[in-house]
C-alpha atoms as a PDB file:
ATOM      1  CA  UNK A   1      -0.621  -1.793  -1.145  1.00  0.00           C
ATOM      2  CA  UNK A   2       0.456  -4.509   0.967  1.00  0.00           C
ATOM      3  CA  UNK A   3      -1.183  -6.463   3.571  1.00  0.00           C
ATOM      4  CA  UNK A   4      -1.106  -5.174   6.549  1.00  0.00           C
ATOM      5  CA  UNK A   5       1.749  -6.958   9.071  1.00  0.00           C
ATOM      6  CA  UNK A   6       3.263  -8.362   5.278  1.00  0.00           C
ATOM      7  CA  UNK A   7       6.760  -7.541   3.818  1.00  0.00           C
ATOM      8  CA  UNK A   8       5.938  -7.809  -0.174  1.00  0.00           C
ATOM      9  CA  UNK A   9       9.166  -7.336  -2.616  1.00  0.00           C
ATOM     10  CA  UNK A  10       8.194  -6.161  -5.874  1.00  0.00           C
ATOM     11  CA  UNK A  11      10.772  -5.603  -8.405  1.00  0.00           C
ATOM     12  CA  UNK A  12      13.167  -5.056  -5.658  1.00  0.00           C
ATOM     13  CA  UNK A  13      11.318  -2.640  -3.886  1.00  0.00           C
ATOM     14  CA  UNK A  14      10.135  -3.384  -0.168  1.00  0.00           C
ATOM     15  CA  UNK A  15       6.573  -2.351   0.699  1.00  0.00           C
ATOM     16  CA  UNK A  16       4.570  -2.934   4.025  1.00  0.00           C
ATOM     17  CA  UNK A  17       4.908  -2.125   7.228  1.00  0.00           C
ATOM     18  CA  UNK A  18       7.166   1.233   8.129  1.00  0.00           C
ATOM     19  CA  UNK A  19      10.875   0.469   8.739  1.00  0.00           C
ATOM     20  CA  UNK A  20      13.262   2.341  11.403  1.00  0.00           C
ATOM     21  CA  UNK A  21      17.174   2.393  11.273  1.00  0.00           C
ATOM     22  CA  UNK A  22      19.231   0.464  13.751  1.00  0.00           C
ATOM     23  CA  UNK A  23      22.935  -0.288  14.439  1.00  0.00           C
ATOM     24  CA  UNK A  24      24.072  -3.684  14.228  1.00  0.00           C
ATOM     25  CA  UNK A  25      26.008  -5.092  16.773  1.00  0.00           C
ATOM     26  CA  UNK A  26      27.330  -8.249  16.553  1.00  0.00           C
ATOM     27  CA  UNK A  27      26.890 -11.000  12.998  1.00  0.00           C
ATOM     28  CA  UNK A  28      25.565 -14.386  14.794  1.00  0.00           C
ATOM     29  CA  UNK A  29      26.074 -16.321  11.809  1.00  0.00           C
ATOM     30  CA  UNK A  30      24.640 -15.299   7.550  1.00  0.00           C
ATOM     31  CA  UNK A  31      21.626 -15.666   8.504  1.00  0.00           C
ATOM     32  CA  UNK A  32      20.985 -13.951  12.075  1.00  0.00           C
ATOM     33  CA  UNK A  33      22.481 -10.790  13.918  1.00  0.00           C
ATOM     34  CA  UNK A  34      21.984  -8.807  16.984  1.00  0.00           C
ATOM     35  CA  UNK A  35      21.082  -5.170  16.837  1.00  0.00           C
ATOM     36  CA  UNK A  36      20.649  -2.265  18.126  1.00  0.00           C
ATOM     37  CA  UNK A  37      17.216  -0.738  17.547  1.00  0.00           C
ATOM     38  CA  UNK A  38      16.425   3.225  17.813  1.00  0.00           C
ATOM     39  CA  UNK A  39      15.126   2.777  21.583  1.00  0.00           C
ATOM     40  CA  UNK A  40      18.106   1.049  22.497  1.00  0.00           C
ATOM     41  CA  UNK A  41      17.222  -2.484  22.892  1.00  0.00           C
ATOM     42  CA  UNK A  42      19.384  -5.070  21.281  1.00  0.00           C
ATOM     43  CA  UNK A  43      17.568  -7.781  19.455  1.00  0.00           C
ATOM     44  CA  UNK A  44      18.540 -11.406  17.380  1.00  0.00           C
ATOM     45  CA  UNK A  45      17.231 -10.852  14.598  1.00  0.00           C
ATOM     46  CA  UNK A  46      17.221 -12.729  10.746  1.00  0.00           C
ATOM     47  CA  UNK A  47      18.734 -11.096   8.137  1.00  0.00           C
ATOM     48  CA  UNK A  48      16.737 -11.039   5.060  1.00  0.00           C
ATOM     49  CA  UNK A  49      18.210 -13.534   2.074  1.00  0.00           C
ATOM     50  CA  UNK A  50      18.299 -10.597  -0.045  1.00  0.00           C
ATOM     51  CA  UNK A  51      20.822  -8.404   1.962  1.00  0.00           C
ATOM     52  CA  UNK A  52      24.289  -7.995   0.574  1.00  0.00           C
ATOM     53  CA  UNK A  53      25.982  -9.273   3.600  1.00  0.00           C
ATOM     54  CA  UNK A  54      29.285  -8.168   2.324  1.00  0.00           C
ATOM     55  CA  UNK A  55      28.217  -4.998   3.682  1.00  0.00           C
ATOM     56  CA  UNK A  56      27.478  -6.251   6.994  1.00  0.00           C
ATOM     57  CA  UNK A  57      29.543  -5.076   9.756  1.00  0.00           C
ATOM     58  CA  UNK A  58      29.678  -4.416  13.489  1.00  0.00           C
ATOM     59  CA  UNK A  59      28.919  -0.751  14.013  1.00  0.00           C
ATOM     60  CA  UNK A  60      27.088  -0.290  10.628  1.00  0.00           C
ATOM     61  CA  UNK A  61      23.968   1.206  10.210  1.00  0.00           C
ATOM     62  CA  UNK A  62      20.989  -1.257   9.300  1.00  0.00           C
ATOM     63  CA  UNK A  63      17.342  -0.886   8.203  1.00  0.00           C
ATOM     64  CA  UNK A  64      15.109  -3.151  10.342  1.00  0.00           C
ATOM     65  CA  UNK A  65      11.743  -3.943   9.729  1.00  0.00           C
ATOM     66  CA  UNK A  66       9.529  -2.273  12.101  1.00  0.00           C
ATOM     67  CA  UNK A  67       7.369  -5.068  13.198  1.00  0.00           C
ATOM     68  CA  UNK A  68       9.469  -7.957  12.474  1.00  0.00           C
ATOM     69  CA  UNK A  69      13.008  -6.592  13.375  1.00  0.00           C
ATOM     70  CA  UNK A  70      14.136  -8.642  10.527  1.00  0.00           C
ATOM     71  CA  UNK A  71      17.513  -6.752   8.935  1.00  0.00           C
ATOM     72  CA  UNK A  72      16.120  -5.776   5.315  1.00  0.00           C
ATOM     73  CA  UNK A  73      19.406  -3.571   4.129  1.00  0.00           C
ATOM     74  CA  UNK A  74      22.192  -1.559   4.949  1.00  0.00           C
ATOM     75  CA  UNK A  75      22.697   1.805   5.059  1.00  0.00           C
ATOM     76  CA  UNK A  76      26.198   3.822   3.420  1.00  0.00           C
ATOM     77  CA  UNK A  77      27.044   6.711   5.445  1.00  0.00           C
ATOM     78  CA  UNK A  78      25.541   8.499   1.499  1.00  0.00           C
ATOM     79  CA  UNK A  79      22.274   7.541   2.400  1.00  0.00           C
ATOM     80  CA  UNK A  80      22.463   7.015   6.609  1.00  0.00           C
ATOM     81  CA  UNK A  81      19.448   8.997   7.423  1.00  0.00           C
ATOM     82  CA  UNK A  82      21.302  10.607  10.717  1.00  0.00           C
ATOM     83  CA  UNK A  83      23.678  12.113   8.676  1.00  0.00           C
ATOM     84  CA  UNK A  84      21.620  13.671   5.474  1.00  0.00           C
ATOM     85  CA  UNK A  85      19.017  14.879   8.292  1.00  0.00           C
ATOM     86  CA  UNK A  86      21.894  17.424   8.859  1.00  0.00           C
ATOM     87  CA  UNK A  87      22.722  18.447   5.722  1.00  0.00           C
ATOM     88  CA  UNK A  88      21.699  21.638   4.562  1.00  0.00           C
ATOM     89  CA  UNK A  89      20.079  21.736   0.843  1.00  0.00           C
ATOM     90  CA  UNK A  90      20.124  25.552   0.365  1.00  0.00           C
ATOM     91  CA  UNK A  91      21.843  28.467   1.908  1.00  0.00           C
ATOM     92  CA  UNK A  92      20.027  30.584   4.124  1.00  0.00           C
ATOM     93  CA  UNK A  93      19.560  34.329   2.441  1.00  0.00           C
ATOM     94  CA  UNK A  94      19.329  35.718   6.204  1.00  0.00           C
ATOM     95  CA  UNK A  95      22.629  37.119   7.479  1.00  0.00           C
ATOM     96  CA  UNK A  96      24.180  38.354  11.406  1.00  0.00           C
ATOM     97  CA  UNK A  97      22.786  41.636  10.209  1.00  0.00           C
ATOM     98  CA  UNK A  98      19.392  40.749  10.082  1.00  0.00           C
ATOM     99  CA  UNK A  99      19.410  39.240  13.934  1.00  0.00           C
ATOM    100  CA  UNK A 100      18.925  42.161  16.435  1.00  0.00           C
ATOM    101  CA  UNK A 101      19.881  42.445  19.960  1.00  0.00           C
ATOM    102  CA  UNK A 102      21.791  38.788  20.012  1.00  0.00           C
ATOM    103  CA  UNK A 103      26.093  40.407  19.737  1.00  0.00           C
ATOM    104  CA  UNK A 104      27.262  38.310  22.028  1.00  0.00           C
ATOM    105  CA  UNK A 105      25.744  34.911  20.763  1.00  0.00           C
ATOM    106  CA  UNK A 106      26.567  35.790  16.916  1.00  0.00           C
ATOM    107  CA  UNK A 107      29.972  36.490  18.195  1.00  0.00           C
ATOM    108  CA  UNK A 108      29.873  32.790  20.295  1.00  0.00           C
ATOM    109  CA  UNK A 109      28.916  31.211  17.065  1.00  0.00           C
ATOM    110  CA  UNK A 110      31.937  33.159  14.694  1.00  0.00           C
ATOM    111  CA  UNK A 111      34.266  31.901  17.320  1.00  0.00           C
ATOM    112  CA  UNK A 112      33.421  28.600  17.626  1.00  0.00           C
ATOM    113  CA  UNK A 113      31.655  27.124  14.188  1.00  0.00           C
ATOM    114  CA  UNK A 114      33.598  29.714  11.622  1.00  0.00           C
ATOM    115  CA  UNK A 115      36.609  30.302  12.859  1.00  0.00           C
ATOM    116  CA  UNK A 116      37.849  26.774  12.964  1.00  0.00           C
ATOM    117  CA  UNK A 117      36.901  26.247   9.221  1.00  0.00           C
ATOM    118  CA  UNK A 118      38.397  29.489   8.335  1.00  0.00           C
ATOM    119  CA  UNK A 119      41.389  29.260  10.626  1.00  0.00           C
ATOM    120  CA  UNK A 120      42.215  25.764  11.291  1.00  0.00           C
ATOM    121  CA  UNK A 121      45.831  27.071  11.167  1.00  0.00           C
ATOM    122  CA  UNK A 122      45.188  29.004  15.049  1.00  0.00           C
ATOM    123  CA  UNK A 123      43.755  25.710  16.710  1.00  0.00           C
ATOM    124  CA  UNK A 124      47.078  23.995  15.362  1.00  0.00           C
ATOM    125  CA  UNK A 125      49.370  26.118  16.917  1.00  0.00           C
ATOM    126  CA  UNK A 126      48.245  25.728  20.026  1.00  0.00           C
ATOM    127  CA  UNK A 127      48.123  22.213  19.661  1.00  0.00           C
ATOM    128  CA  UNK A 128      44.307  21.620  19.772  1.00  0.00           C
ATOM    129  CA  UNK A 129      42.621  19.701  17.123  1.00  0.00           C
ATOM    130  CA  UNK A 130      40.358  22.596  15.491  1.00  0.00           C
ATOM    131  CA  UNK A 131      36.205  21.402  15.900  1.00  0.00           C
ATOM    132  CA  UNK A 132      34.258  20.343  12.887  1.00  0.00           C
ATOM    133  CA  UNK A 133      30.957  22.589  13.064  1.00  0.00           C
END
């Protein structure tokens, strides 16, 4: 376990204090950035020595150290923790037949999550870029 308010690398893997994910916003030079935390704020910050800055860019998605902001690695949209908290592992067994009482929201939902992945063709001919879920 590591010391508490210490960042310890051991065989590549960071321990210590928790991290959060943050946005980065502008590269300052290779060793400092400004970004954009999960409350909003916007903070220079350094960039760790071991972060492939090659992946650094403005609008990416970073993961900060919680207590010392620092920029400790970047996160692909494969591993972006917004994204795969959206993702559905398994298919629900439950189906519109076993919701009672709720027609006209079931019916909402067919029209406007299914029918634009099953019919993209009737949002293009009306000229409307069909919705993504």
């Amino acid at each position: 376990m590591a010391p508490e308010g210490k960042l310890v690398i051991t065989q590549g893997v960071i321990k210590g204090t928790p991290m959060e994910v943050g946005s980065l916003e502008e590269l300052v030079d290779d060793q400092h950035a400004i970004v954009k935390g999960t409350h909003g704020q916007e903070c220079y910050v350094p960039i760790m020595s071991f972060v492939d800055k090659d992946l650094l860019s403005p609008n990416c998605t970073v993961l900060l150290h919680q207590k010392y902001h620092a920029v400790i690695g970047v996160l692909t949209d494969d591993i972006d923790p917004t994204v795969s908290g959206m993702t559905l592992d398994k298919a629900p067994n439950e189906t519109y037949g076993d919701i009672g009482g709720l027609e006209s929201q079931i019916q909402e939902i067919k029209e406007s999550v299914e029918l634009p992945m099953t019919h993209p063709e009737l949002y293009e001919d009306m000229g409307i870029k069909p919705p993504k879920g």
